[in-house]
N, C-alpha and C. Protein backbone atom coordinates (compact mmCIF):
# COMPACT_ATOMS: atom_id res chain seq x y z
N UNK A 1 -10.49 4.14 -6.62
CA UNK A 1 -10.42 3.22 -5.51
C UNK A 1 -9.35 2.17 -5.81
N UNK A 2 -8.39 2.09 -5.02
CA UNK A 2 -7.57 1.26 -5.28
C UNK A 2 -8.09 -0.93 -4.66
N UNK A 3 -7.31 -1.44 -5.48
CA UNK A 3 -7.69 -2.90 -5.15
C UNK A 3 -7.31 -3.39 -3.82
N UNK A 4 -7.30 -4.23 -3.52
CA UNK A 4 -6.35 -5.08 -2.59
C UNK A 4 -5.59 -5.29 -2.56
N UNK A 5 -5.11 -5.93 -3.77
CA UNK A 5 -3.39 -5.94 -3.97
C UNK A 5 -2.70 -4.30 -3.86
N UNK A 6 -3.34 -3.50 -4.60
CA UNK A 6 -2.36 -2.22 -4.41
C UNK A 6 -2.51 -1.84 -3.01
N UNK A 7 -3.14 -1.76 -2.21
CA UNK A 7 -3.27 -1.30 -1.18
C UNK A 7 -2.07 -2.14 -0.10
N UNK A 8 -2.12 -3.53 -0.42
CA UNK A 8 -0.66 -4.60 0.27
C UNK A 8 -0.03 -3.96 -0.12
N UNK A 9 0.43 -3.75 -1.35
CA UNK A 9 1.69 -3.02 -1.89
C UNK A 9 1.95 -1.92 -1.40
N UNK A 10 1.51 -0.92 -1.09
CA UNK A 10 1.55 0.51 -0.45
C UNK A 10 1.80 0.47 0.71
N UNK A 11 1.04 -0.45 1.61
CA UNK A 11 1.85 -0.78 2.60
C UNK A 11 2.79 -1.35 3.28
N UNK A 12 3.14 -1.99 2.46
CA UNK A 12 4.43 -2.88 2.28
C UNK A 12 5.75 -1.90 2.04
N UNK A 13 5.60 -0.56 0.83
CA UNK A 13 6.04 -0.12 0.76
C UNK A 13 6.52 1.10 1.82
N UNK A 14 5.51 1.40 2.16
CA UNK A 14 5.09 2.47 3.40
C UNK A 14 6.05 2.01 4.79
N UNK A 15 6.14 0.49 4.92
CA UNK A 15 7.16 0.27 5.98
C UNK A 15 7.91 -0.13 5.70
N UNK A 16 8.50 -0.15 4.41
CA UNK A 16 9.85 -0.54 4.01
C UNK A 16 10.61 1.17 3.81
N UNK A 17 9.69 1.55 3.40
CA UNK A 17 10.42 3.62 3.46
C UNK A 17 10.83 3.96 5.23
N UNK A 18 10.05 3.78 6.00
CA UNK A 18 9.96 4.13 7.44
C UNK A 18 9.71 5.80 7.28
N UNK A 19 10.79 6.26 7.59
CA UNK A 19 10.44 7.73 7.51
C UNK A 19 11.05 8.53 6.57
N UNK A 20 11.70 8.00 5.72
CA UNK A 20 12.04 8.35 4.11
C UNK A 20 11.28 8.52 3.02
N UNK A 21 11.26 8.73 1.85
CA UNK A 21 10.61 8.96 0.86
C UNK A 21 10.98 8.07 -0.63
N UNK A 22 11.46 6.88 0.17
CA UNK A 22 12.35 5.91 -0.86
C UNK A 22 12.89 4.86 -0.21
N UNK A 23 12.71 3.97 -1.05
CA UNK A 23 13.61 2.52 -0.27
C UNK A 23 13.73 1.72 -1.80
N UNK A 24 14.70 0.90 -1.32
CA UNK A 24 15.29 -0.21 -2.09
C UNK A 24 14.91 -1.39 -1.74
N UNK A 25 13.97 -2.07 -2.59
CA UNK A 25 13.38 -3.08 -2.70
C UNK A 25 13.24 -4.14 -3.87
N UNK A 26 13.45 -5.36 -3.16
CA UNK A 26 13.45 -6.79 -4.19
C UNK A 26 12.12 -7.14 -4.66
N UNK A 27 11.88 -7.32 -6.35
CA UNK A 27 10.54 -7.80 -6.18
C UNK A 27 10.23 -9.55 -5.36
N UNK A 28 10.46 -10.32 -4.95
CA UNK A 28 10.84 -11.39 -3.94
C UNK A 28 9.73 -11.00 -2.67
N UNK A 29 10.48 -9.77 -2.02
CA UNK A 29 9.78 -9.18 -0.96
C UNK A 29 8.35 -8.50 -1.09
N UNK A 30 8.22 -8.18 -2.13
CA UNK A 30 6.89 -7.45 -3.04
C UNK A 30 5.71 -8.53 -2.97
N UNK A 31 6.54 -9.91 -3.60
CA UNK A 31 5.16 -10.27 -3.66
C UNK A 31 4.88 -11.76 -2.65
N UNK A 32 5.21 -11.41 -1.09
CA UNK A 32 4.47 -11.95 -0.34
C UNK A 32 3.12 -12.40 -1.34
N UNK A 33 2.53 -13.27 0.43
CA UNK A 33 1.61 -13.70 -0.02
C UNK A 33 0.31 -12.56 0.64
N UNK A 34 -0.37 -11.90 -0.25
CA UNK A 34 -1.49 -10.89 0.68
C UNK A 34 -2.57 -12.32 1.45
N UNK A 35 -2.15 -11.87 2.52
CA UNK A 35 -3.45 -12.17 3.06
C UNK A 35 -5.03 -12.67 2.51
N UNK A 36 -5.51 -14.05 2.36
CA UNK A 36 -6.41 -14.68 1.66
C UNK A 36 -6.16 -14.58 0.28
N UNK A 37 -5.16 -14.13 -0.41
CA UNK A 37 -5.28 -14.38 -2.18
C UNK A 37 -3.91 -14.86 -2.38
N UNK A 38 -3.62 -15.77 -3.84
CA UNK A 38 -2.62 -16.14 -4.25
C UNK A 38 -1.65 -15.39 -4.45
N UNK A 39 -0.29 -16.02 -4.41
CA UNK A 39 1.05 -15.27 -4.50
C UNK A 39 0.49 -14.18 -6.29
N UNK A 40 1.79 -13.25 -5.97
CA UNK A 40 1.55 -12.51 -6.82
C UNK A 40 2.71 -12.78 -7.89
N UNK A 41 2.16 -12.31 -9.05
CA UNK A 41 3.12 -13.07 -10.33
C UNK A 41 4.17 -11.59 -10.44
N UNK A 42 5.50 -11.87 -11.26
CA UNK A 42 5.96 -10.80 -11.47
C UNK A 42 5.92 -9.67 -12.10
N UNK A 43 4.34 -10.32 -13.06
CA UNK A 43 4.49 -9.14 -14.46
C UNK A 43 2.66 -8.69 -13.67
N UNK A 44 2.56 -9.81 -12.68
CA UNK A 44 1.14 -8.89 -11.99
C UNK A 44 1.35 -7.87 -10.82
N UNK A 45 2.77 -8.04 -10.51
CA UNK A 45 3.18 -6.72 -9.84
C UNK A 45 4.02 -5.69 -10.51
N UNK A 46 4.42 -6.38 -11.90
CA UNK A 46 4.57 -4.84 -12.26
C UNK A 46 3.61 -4.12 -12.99
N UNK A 47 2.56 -4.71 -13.18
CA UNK A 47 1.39 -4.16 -13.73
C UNK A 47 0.66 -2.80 -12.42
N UNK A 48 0.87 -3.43 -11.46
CA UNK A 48 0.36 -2.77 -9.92
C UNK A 48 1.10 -1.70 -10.07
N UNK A 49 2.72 -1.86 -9.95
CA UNK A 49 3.19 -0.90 -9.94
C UNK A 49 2.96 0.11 -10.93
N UNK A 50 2.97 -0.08 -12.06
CA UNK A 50 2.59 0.50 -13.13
C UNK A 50 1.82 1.64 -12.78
N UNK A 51 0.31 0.91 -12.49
CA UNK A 51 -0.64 1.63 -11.72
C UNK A 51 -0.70 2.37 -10.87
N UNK A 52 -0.23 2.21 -9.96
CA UNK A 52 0.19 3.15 -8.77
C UNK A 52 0.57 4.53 -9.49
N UNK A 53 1.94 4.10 -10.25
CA UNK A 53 2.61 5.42 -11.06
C UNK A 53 2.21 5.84 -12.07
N UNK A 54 1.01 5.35 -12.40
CA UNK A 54 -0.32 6.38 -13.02
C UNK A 54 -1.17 7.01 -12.24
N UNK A 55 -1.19 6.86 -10.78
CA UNK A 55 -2.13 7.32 -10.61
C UNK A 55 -1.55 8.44 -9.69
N UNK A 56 -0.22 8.61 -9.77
CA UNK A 56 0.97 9.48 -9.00
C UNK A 56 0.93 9.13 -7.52
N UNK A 57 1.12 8.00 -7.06
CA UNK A 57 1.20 7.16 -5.65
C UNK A 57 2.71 7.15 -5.60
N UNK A 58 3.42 6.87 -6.48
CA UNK A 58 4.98 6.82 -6.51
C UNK A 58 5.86 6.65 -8.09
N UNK A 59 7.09 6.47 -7.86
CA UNK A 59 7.78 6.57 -8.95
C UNK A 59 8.48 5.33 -8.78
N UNK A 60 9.07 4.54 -9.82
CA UNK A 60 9.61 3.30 -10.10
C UNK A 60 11.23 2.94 -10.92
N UNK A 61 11.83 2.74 -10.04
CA UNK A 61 13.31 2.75 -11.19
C UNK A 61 13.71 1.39 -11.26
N UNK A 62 13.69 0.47 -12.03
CA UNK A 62 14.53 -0.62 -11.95
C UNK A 62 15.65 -0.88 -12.34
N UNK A 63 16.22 -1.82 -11.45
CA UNK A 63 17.67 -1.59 -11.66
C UNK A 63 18.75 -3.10 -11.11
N UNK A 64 19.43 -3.29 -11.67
CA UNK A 64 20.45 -5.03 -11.35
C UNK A 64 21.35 -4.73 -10.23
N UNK A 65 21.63 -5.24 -9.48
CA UNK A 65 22.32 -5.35 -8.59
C UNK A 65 22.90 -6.83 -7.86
N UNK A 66 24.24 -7.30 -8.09
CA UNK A 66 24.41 -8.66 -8.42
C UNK A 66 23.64 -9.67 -8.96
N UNK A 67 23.22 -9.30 -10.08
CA UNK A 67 22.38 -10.37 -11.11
C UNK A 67 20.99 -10.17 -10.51
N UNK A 68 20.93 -9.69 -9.34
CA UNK A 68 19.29 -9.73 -8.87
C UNK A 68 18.57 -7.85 -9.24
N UNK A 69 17.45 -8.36 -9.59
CA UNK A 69 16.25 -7.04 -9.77
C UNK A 69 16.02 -6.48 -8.48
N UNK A 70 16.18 -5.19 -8.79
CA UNK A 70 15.89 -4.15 -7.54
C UNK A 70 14.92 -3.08 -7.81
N UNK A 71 13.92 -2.53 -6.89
CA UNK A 71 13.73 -1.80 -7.64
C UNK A 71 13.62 0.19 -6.51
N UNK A 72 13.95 0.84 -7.41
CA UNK A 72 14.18 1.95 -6.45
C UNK A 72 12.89 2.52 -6.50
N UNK A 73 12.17 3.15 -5.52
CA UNK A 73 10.94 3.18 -5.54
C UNK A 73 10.88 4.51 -4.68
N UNK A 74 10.31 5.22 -5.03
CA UNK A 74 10.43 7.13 -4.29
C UNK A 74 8.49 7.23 -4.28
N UNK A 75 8.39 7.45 -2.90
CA UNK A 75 6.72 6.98 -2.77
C UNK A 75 6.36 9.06 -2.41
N UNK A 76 5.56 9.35 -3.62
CA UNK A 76 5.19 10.83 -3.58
C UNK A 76 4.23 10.83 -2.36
N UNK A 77 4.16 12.12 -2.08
CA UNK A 77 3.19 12.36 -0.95
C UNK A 77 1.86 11.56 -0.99
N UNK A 78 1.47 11.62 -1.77
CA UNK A 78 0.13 10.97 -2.10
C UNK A 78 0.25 9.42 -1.69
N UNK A 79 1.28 8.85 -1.83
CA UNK A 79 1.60 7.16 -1.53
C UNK A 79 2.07 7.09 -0.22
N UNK A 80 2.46 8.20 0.37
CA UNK A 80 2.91 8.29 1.97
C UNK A 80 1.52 8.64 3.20
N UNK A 81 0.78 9.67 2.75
CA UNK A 81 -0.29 9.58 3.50
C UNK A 81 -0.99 8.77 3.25
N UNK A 82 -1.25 7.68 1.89
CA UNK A 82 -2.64 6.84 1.91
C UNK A 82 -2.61 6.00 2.93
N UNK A 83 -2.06 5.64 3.70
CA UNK A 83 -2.19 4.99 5.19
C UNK A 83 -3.11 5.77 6.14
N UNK A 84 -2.79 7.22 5.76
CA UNK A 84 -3.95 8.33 7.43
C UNK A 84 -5.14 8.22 6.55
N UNK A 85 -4.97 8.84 5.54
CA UNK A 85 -6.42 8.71 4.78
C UNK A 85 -6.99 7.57 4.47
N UNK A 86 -6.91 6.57 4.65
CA UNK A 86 -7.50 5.41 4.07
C UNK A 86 -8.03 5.13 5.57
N UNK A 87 -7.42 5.35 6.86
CA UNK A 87 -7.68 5.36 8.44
C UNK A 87 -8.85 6.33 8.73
N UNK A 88 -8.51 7.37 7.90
CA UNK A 88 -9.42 8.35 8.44
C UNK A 88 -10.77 8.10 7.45
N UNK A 89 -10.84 8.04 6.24
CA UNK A 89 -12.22 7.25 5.66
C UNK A 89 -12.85 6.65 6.25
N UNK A 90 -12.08 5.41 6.99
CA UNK A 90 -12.55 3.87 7.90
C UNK A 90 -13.35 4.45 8.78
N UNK A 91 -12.81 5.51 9.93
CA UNK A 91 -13.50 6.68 10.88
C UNK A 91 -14.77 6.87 10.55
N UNK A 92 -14.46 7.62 9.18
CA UNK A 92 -16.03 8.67 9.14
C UNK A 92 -16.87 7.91 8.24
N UNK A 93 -16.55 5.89 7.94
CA UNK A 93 -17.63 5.40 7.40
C UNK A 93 -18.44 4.41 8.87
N UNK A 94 -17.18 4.59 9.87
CA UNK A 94 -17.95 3.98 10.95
C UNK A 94 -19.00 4.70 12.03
N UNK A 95 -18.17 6.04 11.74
CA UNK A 95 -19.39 7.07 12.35
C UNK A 95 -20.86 7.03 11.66
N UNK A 96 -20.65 7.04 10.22
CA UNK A 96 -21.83 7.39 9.53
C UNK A 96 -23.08 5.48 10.06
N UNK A 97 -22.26 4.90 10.39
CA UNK A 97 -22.63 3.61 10.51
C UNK A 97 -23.30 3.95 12.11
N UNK A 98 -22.48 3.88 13.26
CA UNK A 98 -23.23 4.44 14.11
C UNK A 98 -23.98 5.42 13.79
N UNK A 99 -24.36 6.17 13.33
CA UNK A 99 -25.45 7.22 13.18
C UNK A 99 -26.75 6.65 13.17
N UNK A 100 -26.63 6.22 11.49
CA UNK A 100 -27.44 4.93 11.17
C UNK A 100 -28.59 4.62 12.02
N UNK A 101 -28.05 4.04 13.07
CA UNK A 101 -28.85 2.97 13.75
C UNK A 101 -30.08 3.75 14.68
């Protein structure tokens, strides 16, 4: 089960790819602020990232580009659908919820 923060991150990433399988991204842009929790530190998003690319969600290249950190980021299938599947879970825990009653 992924956290909260990884899950911002994935989607963050997810619309920064659009319909590619890769984008070029600043950590700057990474670590918005998620929604109800504190900004994110730099070595607590690369810890995330880390994670992710253990758990084969995506791959991570860093890299300089006029003195600033970039990082190239290639999001495997598994990091591209967790948006339907994480939608479609939501579905069949709200069905099981209507049932329920």
């Amino acid at each position: 089960m992924l956290s909260r923060k990884e899950k911002f991150i994935l989607k963050i990433l997810n619309d920064a790819s659009g319909k590619s399988n890769s984008c070029l991204i600043t950590p700057k842009r990474l670590i918005k602020t998620p929604s109800g929790n504190k900004n994110l530190s730099e070595t607590e998003l690369d810890k995330i990232l880390q994670g992710l690319e253990d758990q084969n969600y995506l791959d991570v290249v860093k890299t300089a580009r006029l003195n600033e950190e970039i990082y190239c980021i290639t999001l495997y299938q598994k990091g591209k659908n967790y948006l339907m599947e994480n939608e479609r879970a939501m579905r069949a825990l709200k069905y099981k919820i209507l049932l329920a009653r």
